[in-house]
PDB file of N, CA and C in Angstrom:
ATOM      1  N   UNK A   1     258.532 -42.083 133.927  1.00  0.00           N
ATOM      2  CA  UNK A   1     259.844 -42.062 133.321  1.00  0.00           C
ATOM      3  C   UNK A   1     260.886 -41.678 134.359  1.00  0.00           C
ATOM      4  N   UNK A   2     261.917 -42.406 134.654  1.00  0.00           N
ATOM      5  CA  UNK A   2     262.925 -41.965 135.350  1.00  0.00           C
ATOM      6  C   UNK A   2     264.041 -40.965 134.393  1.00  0.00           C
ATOM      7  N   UNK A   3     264.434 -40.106 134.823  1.00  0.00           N
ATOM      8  CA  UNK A   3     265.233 -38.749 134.780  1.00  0.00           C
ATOM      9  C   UNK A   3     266.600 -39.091 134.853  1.00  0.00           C
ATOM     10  N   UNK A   4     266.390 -39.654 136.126  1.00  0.00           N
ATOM     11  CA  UNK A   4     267.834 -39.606 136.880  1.00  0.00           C
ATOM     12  C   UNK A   4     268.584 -40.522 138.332  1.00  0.00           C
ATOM     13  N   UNK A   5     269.768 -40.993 138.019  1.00  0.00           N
ATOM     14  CA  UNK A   5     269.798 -42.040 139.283  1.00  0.00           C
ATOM     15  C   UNK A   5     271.122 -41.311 140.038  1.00  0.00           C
ATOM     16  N   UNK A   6     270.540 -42.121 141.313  1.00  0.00           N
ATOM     17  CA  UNK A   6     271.462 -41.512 142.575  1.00  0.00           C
ATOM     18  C   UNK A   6     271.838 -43.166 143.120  1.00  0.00           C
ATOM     19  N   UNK A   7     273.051 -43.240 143.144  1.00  0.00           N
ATOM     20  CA  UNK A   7     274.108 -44.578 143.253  1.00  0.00           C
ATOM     21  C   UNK A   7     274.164 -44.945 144.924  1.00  0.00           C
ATOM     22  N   UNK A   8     273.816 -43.671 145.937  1.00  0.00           N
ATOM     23  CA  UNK A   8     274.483 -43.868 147.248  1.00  0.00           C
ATOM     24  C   UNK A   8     273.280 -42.816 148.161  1.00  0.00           C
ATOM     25  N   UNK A   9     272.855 -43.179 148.832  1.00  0.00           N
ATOM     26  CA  UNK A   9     271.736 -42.140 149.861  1.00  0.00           C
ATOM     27  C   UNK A   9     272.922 -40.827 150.260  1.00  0.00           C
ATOM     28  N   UNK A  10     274.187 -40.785 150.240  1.00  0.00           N
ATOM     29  CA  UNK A  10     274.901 -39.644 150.329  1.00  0.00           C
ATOM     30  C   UNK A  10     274.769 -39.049 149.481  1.00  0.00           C
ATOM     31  N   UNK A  11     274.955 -39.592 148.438  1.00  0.00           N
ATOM     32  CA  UNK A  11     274.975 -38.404 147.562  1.00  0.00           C
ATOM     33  C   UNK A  11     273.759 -37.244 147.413  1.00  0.00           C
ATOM     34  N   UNK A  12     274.618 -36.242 146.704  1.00  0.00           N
ATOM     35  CA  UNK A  12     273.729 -34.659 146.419  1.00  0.00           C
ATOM     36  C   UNK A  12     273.729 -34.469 145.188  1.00  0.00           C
ATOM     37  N   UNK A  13     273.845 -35.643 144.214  1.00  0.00           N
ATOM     38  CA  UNK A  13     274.087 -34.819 142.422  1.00  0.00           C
ATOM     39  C   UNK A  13     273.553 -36.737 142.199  1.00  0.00           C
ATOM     40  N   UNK A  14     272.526 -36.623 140.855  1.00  0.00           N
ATOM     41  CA  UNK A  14     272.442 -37.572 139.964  1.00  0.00           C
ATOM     42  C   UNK A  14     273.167 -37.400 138.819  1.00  0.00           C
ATOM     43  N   UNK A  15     272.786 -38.770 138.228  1.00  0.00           N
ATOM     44  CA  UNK A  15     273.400 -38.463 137.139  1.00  0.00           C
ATOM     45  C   UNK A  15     272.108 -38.721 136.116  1.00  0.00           C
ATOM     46  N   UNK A  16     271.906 -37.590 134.998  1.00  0.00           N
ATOM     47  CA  UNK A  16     270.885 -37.875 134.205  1.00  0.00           C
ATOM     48  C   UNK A  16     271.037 -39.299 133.259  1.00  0.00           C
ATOM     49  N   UNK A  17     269.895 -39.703 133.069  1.00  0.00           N
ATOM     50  CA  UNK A  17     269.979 -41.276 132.236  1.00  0.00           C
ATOM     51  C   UNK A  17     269.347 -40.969 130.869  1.00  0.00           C
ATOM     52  N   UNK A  18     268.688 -39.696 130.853  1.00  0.00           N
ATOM     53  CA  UNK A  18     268.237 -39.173 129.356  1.00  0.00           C
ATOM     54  C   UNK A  18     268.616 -37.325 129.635  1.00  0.00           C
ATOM     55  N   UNK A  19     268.269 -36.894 128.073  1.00  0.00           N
ATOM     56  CA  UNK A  19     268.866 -35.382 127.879  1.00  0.00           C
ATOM     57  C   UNK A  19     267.573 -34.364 128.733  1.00  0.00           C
ATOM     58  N   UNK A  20     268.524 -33.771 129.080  1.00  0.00           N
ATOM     59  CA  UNK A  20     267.011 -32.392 130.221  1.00  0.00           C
ATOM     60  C   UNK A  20     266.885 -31.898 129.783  1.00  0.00           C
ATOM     61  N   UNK A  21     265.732 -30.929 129.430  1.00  0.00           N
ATOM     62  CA  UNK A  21     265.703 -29.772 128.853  1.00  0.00           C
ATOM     63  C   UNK A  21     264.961 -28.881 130.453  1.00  0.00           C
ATOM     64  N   UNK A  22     265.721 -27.421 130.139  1.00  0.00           N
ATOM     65  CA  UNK A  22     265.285 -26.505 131.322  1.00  0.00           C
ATOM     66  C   UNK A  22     264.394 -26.457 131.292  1.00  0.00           C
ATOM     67  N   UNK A  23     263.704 -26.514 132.742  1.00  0.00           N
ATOM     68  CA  UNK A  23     262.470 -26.288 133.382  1.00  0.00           C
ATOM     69  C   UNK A  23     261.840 -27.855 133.439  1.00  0.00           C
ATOM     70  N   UNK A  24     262.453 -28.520 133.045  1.00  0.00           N
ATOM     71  CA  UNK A  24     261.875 -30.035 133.434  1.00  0.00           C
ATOM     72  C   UNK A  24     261.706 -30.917 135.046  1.00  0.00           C
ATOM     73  N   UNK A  25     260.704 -30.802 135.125  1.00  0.00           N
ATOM     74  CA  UNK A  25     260.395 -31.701 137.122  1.00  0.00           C
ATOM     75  C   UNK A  25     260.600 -33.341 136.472  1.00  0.00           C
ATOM     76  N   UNK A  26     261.975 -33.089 137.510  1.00  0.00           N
ATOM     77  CA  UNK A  26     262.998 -34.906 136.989  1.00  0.00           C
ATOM     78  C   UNK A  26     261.884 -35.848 137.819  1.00  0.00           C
ATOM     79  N   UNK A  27     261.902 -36.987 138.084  1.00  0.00           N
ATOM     80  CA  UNK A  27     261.750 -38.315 138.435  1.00  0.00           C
ATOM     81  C   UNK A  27     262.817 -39.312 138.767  1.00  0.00           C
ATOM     82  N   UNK A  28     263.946 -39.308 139.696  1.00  0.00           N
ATOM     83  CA  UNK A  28     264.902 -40.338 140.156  1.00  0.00           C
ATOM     84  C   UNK A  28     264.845 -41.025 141.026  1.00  0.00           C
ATOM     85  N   UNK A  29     265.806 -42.060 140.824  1.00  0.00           N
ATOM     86  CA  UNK A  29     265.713 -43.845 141.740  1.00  0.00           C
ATOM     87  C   UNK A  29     267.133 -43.840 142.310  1.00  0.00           C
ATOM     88  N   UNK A  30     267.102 -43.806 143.588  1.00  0.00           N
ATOM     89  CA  UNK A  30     268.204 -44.299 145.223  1.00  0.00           C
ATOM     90  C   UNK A  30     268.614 -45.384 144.642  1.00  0.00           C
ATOM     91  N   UNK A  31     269.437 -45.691 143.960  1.00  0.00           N
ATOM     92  CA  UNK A  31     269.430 -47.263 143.869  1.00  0.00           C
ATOM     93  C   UNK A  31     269.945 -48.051 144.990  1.00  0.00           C
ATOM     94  N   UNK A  32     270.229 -47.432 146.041  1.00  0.00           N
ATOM     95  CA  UNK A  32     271.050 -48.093 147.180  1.00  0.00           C
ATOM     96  C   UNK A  32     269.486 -48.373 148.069  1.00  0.00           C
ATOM     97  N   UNK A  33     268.468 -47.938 147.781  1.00  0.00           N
ATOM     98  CA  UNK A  33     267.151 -48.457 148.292  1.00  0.00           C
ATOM     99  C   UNK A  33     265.552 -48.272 147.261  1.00  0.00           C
ATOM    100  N   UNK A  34     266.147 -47.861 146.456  1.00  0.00           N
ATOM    101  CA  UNK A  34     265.251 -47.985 145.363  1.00  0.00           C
ATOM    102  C   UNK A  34     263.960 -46.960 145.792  1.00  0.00           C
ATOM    103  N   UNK A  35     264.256 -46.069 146.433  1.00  0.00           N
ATOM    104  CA  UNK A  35     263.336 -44.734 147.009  1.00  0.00           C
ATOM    105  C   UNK A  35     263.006 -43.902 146.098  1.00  0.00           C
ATOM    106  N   UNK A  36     262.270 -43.302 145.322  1.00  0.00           N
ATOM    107  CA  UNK A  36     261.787 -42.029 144.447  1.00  0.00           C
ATOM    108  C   UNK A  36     262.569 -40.936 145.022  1.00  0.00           C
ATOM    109  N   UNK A  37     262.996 -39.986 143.721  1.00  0.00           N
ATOM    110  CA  UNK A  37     263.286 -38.620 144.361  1.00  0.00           C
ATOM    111  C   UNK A  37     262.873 -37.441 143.515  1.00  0.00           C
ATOM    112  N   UNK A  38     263.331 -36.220 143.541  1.00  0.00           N
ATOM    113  CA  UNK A  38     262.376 -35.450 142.745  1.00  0.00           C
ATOM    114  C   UNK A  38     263.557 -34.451 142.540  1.00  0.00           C
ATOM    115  N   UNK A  39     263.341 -34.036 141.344  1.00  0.00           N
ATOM    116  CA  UNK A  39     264.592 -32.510 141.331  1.00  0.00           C
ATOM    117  C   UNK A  39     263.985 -32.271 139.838  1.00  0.00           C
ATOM    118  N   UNK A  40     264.589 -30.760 139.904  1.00  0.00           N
ATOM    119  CA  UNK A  40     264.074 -30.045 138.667  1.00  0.00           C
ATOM    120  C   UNK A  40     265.299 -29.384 137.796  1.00  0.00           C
ATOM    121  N   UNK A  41     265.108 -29.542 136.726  1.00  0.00           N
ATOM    122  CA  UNK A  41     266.687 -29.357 135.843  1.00  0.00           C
ATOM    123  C   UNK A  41     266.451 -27.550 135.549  1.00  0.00           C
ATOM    124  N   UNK A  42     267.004 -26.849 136.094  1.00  0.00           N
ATOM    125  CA  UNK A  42     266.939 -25.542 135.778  1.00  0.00           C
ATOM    126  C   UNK A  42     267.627 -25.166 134.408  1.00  0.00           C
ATOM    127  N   UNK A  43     268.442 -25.803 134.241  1.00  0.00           N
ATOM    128  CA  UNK A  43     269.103 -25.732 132.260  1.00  0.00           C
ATOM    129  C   UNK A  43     269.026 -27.202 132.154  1.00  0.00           C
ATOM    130  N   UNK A  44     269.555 -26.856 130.737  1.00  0.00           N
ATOM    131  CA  UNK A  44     269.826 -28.173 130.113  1.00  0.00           C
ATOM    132  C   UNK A  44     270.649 -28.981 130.306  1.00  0.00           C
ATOM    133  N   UNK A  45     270.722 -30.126 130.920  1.00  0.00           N
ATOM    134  CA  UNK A  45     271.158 -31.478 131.195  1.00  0.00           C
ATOM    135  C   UNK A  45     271.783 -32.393 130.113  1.00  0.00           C
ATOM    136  N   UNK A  46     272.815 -32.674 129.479  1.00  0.00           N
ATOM    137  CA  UNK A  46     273.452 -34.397 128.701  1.00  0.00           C
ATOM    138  C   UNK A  46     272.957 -34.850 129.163  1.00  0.00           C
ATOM    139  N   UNK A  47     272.648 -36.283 129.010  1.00  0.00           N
ATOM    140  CA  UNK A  47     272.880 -37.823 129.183  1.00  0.00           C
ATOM    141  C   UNK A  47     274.445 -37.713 129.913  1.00  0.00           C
ATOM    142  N   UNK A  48     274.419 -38.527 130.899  1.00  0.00           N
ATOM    143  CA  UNK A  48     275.064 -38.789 132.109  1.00  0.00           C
ATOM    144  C   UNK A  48     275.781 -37.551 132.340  1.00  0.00           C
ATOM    145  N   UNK A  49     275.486 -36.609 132.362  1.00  0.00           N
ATOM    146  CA  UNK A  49     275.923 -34.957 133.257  1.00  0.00           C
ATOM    147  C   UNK A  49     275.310 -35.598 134.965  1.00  0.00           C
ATOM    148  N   UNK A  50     275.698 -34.757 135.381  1.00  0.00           N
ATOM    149  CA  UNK A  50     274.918 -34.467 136.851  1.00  0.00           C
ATOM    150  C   UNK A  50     274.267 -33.549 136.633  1.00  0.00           C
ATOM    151  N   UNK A  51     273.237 -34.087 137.938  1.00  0.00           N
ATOM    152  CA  UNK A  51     272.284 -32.988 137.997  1.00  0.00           C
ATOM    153  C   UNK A  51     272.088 -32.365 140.100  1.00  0.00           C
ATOM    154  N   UNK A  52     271.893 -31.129 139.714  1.00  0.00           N
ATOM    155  CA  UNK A  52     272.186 -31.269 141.586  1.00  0.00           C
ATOM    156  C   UNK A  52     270.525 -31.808 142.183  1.00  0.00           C
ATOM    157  N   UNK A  53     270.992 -31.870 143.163  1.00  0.00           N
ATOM    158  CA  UNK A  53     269.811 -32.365 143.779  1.00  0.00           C
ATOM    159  C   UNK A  53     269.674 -31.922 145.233  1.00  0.00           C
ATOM    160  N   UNK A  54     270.181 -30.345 145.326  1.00  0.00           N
ATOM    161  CA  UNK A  54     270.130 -29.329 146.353  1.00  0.00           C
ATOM    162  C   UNK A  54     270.897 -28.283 145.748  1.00  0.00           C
ATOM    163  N   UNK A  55     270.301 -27.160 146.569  1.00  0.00           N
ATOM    164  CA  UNK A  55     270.825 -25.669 146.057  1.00  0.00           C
ATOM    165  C   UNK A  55     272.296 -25.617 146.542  1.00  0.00           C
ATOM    166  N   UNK A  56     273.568 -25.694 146.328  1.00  0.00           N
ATOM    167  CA  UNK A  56     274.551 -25.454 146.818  1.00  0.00           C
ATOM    168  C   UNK A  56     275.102 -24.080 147.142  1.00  0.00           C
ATOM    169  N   UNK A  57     275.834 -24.140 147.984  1.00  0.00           N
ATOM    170  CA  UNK A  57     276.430 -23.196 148.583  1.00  0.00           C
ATOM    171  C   UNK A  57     278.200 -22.933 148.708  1.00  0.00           C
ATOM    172  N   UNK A  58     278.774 -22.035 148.316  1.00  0.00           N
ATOM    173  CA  UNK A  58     279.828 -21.696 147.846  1.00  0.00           C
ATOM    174  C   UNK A  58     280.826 -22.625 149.195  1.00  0.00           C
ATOM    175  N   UNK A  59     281.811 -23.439 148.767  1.00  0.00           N
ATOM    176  CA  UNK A  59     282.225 -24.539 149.718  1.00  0.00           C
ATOM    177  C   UNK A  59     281.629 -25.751 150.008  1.00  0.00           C
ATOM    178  N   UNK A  60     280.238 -25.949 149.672  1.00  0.00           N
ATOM    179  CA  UNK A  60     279.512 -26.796 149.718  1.00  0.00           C
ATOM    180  C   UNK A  60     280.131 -28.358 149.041  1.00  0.00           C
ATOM    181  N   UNK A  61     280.322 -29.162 149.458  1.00  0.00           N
ATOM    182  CA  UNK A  61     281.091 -30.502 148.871  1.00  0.00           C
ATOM    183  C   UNK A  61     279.794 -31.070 148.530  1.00  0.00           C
ATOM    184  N   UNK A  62     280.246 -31.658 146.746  1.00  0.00           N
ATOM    185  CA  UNK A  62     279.903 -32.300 145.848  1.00  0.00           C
ATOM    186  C   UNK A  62     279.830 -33.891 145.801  1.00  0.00           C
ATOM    187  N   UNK A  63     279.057 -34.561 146.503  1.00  0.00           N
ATOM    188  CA  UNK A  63     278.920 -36.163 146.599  1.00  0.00           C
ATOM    189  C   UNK A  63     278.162 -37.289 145.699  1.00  0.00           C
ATOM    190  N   UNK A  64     278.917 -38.238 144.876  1.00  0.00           N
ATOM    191  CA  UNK A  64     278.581 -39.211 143.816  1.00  0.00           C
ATOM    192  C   UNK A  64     278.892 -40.193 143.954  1.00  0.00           C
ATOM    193  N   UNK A  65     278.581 -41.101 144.038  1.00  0.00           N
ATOM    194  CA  UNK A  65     278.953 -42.419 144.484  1.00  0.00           C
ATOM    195  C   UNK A  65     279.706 -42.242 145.845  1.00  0.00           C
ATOM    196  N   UNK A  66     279.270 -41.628 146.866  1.00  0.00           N
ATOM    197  CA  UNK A  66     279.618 -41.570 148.450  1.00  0.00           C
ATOM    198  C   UNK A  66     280.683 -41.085 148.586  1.00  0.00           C
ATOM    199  N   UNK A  67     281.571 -40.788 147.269  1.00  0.00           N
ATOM    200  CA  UNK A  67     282.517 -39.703 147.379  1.00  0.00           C
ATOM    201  C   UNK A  67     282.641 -38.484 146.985  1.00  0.00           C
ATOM    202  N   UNK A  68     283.500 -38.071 147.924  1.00  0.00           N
ATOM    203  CA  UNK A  68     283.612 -36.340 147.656  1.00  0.00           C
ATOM    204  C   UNK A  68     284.081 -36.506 146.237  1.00  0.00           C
ATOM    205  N   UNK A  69     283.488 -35.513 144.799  1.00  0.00           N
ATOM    206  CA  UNK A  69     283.828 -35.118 143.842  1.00  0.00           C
ATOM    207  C   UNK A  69     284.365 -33.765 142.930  1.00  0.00           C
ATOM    208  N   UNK A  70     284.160 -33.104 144.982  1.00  0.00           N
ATOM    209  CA  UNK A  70     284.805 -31.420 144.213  1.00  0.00           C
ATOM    210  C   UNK A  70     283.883 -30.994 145.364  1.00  0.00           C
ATOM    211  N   UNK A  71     284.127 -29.728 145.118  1.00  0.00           N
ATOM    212  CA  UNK A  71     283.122 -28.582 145.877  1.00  0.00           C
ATOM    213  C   UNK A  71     283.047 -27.340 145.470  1.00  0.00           C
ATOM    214  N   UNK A  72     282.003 -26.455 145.628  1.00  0.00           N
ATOM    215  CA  UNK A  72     281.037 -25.268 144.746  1.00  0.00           C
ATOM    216  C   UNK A  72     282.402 -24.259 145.040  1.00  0.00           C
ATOM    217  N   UNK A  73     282.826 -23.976 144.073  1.00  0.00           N
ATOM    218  CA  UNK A  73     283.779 -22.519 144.378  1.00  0.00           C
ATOM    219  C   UNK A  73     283.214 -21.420 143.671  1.00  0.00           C
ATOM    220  N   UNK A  74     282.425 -21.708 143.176  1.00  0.00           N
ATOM    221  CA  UNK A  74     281.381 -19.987 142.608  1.00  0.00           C
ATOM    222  C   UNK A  74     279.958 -20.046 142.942  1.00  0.00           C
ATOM    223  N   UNK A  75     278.872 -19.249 143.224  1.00  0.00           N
ATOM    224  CA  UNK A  75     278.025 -18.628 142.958  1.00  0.00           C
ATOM    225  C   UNK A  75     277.093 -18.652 141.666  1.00  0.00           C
ATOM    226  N   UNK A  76     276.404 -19.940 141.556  1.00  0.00           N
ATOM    227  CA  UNK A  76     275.799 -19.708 139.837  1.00  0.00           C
ATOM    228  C   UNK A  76     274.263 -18.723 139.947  1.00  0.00           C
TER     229      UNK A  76
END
């Protein structure tokens, strides 16, 4: 079952394609090369939320479709 897709090899956030529930080990598709990836939903996830797909770091810029979409200004 795929989880979750990533639009651009830049990017650092999917977007879920079904609902997460915490503690779930995702299954996502690169679609820019169709590569497997792996991430784990620590809470609960919507249907098309993002999901990260690295631990961020306070300043850390937010990338989705190869563009910048924000960046981490807190500490979760």
């Amino acid at each position: 079952m795929i989880h979750f897709l990533v639009h651009d090899a830049a990017d650092n956030v999917g977007v879920a394609v079904v609902d997460l529930e915490p503690g779930t080990d995702c299954i996502g598709k690169n679609l820019a090369d169709n590569s497997t990836l792996k991430a784990r939903a620590e809470q609960a996830i919507p249907l098309g939320h993002k999901l990260a797909l690295k631990d961020f770091n306070v300043g850390d810029t937010v990338t989705k479709y190869a563009c910048e979409i924000g960046r981490d200004r807190k500490s979760v």
